[in-house]
Protein backbone atom coordinates (compact mmCIF):
# COMPACT_ATOMS: atom_id res chain seq x y z
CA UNK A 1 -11.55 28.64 9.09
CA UNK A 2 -9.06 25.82 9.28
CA UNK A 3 -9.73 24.77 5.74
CA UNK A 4 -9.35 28.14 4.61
CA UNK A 5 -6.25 28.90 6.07
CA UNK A 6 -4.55 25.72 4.47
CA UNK A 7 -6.04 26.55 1.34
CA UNK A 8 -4.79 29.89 0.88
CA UNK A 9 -1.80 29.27 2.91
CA UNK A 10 -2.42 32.11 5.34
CA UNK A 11 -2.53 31.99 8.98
CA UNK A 12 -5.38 30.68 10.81
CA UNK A 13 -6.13 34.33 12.09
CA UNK A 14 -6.42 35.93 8.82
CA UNK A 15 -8.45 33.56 8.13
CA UNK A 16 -11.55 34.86 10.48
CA UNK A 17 -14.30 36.36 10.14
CA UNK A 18 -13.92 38.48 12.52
CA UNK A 19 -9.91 39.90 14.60
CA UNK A 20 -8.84 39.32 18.12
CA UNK A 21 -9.75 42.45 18.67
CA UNK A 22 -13.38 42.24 17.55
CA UNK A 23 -13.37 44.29 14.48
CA UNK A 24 -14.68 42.65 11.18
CA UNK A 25 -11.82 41.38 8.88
CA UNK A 26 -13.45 41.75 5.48
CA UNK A 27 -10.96 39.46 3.70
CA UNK A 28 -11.04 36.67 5.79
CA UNK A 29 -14.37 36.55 5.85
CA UNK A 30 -14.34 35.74 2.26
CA UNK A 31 -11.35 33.39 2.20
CA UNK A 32 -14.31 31.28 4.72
CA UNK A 33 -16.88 31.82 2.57
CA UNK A 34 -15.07 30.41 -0.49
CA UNK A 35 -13.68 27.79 1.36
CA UNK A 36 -16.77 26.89 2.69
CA UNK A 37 -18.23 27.30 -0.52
CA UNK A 38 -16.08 24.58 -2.48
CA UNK A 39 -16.43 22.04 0.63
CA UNK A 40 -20.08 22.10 0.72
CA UNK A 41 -19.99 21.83 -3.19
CA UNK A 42 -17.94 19.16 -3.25
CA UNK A 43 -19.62 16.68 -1.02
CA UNK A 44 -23.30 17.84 -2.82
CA UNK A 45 -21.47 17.03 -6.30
CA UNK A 46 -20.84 20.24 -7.86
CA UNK A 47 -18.14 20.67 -10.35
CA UNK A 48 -15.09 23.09 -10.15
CA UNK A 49 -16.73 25.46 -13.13
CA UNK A 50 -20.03 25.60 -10.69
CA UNK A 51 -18.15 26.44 -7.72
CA UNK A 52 -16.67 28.88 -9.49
CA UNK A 53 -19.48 30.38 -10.51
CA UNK A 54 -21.22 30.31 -7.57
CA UNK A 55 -18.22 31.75 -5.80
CA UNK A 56 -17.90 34.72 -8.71
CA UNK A 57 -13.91 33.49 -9.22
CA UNK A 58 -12.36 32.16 -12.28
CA UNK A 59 -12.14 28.41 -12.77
CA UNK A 60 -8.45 28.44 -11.85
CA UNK A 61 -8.71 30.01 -8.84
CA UNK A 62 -11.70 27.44 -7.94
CA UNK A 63 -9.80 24.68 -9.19
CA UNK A 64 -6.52 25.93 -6.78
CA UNK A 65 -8.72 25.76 -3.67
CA UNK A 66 -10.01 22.59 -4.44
CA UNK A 67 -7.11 20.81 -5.29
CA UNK A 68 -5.20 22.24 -1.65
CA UNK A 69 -8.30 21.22 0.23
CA UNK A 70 -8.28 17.74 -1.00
CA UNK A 71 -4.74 16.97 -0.61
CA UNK A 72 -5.21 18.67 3.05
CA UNK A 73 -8.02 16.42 3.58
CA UNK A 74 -7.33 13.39 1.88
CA UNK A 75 -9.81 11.57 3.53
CA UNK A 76 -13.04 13.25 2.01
CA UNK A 77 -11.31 11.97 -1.85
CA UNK A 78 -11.77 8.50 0.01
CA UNK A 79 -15.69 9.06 1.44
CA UNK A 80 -16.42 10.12 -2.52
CA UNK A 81 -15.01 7.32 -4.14
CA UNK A 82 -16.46 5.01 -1.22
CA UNK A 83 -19.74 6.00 -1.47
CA UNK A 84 -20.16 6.22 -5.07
CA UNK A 85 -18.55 2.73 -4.86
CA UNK A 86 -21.18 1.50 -2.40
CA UNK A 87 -24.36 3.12 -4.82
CA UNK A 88 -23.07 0.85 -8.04
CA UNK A 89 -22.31 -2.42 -6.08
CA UNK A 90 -25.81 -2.23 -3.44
CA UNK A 91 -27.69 0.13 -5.41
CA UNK A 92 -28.05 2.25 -2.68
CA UNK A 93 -26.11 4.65 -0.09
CA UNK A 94 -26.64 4.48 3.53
CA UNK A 95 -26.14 6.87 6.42
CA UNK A 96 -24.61 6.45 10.04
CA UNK A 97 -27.40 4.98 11.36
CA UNK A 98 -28.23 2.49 8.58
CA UNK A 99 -31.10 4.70 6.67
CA UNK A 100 -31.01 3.59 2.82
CA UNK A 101 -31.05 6.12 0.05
CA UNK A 102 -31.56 4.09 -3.18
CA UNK A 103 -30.10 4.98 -6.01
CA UNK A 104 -30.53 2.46 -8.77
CA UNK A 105 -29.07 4.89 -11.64
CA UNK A 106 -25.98 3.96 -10.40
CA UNK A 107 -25.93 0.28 -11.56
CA UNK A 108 -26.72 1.88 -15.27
CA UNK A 109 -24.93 0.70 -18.41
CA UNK A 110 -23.74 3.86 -19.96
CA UNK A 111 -25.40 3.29 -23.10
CA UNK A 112 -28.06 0.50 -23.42
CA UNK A 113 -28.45 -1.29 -27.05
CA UNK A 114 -31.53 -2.70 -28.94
CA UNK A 115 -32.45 -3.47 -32.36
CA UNK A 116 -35.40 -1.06 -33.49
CA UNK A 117 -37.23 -4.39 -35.31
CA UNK A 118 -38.19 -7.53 -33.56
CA UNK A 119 -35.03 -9.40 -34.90
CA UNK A 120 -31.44 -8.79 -35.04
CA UNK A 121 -29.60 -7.16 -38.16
CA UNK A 122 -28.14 -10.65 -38.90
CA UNK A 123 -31.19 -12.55 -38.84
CA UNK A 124 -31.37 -15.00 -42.28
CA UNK A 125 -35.14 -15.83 -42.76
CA UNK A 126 -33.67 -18.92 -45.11
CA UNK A 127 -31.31 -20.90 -42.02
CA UNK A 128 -33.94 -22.53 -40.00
CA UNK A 129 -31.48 -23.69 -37.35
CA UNK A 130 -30.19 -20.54 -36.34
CA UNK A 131 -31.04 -18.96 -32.78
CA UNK A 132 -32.49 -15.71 -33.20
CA UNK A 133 -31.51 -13.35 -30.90
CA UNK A 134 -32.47 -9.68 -30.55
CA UNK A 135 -28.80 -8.82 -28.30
CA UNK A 136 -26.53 -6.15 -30.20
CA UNK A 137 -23.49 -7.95 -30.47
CA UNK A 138 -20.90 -7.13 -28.16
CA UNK A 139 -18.49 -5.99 -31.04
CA UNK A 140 -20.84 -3.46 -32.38
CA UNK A 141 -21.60 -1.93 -28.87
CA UNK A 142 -18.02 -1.57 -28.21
CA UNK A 143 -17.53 -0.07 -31.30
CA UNK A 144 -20.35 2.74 -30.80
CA UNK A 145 -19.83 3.47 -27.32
CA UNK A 146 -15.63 4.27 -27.76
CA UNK A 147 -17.43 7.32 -30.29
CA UNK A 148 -19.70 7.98 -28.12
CA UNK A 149 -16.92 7.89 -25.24
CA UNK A 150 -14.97 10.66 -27.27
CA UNK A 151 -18.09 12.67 -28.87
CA UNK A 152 -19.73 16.06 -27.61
CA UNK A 153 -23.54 16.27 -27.02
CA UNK A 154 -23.64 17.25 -30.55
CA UNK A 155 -21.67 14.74 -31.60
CA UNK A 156 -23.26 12.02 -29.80
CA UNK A 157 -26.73 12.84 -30.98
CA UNK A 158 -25.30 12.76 -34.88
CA UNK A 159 -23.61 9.19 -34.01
CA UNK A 160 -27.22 7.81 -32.26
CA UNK A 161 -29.30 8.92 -35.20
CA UNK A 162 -26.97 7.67 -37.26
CA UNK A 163 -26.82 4.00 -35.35
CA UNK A 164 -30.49 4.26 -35.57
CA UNK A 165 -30.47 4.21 -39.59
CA UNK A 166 -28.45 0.91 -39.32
CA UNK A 167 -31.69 -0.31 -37.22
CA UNK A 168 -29.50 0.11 -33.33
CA UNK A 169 -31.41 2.22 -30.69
CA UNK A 170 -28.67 3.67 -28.71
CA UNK A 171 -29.95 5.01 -24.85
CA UNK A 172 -27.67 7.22 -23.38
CA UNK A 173 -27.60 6.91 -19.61
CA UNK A 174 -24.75 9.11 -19.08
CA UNK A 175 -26.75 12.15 -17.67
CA UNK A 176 -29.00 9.91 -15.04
CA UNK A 177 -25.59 8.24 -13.88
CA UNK A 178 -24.32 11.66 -13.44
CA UNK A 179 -27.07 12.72 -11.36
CA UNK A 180 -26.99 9.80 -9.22
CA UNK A 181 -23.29 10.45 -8.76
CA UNK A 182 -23.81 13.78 -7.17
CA UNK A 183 -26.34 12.36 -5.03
CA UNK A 184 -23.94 9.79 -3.46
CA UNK A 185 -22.28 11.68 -1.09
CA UNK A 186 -25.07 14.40 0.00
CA UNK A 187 -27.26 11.87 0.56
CA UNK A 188 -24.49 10.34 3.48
CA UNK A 189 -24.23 13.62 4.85
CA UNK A 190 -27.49 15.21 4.56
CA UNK A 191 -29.11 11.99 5.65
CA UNK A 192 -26.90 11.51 8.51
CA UNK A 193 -27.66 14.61 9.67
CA UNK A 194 -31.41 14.27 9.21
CA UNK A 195 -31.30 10.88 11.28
CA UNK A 196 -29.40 12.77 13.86
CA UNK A 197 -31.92 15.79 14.53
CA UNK A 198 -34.54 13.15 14.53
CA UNK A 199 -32.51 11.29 17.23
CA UNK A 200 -31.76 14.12 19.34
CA UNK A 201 -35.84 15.26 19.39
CA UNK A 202 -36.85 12.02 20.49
CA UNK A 203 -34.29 12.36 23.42
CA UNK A 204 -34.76 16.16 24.35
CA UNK A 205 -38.99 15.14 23.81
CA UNK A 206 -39.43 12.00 26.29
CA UNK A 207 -36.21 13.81 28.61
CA UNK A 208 -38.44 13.45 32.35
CA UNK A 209 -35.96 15.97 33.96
CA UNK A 210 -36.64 19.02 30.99
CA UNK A 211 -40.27 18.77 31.10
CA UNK A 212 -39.75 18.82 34.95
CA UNK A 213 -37.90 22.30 34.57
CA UNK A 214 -41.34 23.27 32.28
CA UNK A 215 -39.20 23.06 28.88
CA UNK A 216 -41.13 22.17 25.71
CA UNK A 217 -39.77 21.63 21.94
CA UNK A 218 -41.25 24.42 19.82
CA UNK A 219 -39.93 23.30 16.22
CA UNK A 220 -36.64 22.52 13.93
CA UNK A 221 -34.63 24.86 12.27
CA UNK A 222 -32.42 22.45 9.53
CA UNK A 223 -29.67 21.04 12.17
CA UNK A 224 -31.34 23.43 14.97
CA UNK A 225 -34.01 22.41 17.95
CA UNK A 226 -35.98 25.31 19.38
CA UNK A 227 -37.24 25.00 22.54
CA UNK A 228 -39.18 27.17 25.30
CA UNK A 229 -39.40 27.00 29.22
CA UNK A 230 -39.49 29.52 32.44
CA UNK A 231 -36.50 31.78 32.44
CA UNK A 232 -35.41 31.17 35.93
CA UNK A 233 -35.11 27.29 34.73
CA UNK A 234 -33.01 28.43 31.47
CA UNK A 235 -29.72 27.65 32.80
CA UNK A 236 -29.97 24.05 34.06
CA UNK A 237 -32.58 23.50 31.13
CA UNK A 238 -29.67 24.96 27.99
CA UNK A 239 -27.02 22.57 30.06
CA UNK A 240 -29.01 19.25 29.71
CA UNK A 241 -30.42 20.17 26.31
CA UNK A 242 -26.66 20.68 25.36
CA UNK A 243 -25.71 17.21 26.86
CA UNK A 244 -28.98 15.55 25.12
CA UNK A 245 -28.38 16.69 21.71
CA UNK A 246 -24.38 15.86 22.56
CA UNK A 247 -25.20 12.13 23.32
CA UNK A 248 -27.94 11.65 20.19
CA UNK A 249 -24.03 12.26 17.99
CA UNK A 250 -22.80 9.70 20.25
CA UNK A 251 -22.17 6.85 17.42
CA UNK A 252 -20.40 9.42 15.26
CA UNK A 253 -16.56 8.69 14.94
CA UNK A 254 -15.53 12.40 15.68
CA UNK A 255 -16.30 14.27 19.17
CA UNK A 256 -19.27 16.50 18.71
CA UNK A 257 -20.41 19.61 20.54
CA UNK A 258 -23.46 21.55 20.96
CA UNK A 259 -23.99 25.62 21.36
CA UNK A 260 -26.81 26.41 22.97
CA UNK A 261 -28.46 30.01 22.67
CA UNK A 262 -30.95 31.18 25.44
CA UNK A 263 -32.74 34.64 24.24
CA UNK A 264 -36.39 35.86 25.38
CA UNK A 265 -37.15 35.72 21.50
CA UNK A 266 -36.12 33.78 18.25
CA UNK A 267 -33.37 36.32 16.63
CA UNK A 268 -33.15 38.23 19.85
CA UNK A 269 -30.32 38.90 21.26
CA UNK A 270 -28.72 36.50 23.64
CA UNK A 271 -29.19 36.39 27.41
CA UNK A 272 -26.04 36.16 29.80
CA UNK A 273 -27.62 34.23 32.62
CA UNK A 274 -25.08 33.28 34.97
């Protein structure tokens, strides 16, 4: 809601899904969503014109949100370029707790140069001296990759065929480095948050004091734990299941919280037990 209010420049209330007074507020809702929308997109590499797609709004409108959300939040600019940083120096990202993601793509050339023959295009068969070597010089793969640099698809699969008549084999690498790029980040969150749920089962699963009360771990739902036990223990059980999966976000750098839901059935409606 935050983020949407500073993007649209609105109030934080107009902003909500729903009014003080408990009526739905339509537009606010949406303002959320499309925040929402472009943060989540962001971090899991989508562009602006697939946000705005997604999100059913023109590219300028897209781009608009985007651009007050990053200067609002000008550290999530810095966790991009960090971790994309990190992926081409190690190879790989990691998450919180030290999990690797590899992502070798990332230490790609953009293009990679050979000679289609066995020798090099200046090889003399009449200088016995020479070294033969089978390396593009550097000249000619500046050269080629500045057109390739400026080209369209189209273009760059006209200049490639036509490098490969002068006996260069041209690999472009620019779509597998772009892939790799938009895993950078989600692989930081989305891993962090995997390491996290697996953290706080292990703690809520060997916690002496909840399998006292008769609780039990049923399953995970993405970020969720689901969990079952006597309803006259639900109370003291949904407080120290709250202060288990609490303490497994310990090591994050930002305070963390945990909602807890006690209903007699999944997607039932909640219980008020005092």
């Amino acid at each position: 809601v935050e983020i949407a209010s500073i993007a649209f420049h609105l109030p934080y209330e107009d902003c909500m899904e729903f009014r003080p007074d408990g009526t739905i507020n339509p537009e606010g809702a949406a303002r959320r969503q499309k925040s929402k929308a472009i943060v989540l997109g962001v971090c899991y590499g989508k562009g602006v014109p697939a946000i705005a797609e997604d999100l059913g709004i023109s590219r300028e409108e897209a781009q608009q949100i985007y651009d007050q959300i990053m200067r609002a939040f000008p550290g999530l600019e810095r966790f991009m370029i960090e971790s994309q940083n990190m992926a081409r120096e190690l190879g790989y990202v990691d998450t919180v707790w030290g999990r690797k993601r590899r992502l070798p793509n990332m230490q790609l050339d953009r293009y990679e140069f050979t000679y289609s023959g066995k020798t090099s295009a200046n090889f003399d068969p009449l200088d016995f001296d020479q070294e033969v070597s089978n390396e593009v010089p550097e000249g000619i793969k500046r050269k080629y990759s500045a057109m390739l640099d400026r080209a369209s698809w189209s273009e760059k699969q006209r200049i490639i065929a036509q490098a490969r008549t002068e006996g260069i084999i041209i690999k472009d690498n620019s779509g597998l480095i772009a892939e790799a790029t938009r895993q950078c980040v989600n692989s930081r969150i989305q891993g962090s948050a995997a390491d996290m749920t697996k953290k706080a089962m292990l703690l809520v699963g060997k916690d002496s004091q909840l399998r006292e009360w008769g609780f039990r771990l049923l399953l995970t739902v993405h970020d969720e734990l689901i969990g079952e036990c006597p309803k006259e223990n639900a109370k003291q059980v949904a407080e120290r299941f709250s202060a288990l999966m609490i303490e497994a976000a310990k090591d994050l750098d930002v305070p963390s919280k945990c909602d807890v839901v006690i209903t007699e059935r999944w997607y039932g409606d909640p219980l008020d037990i005092a």
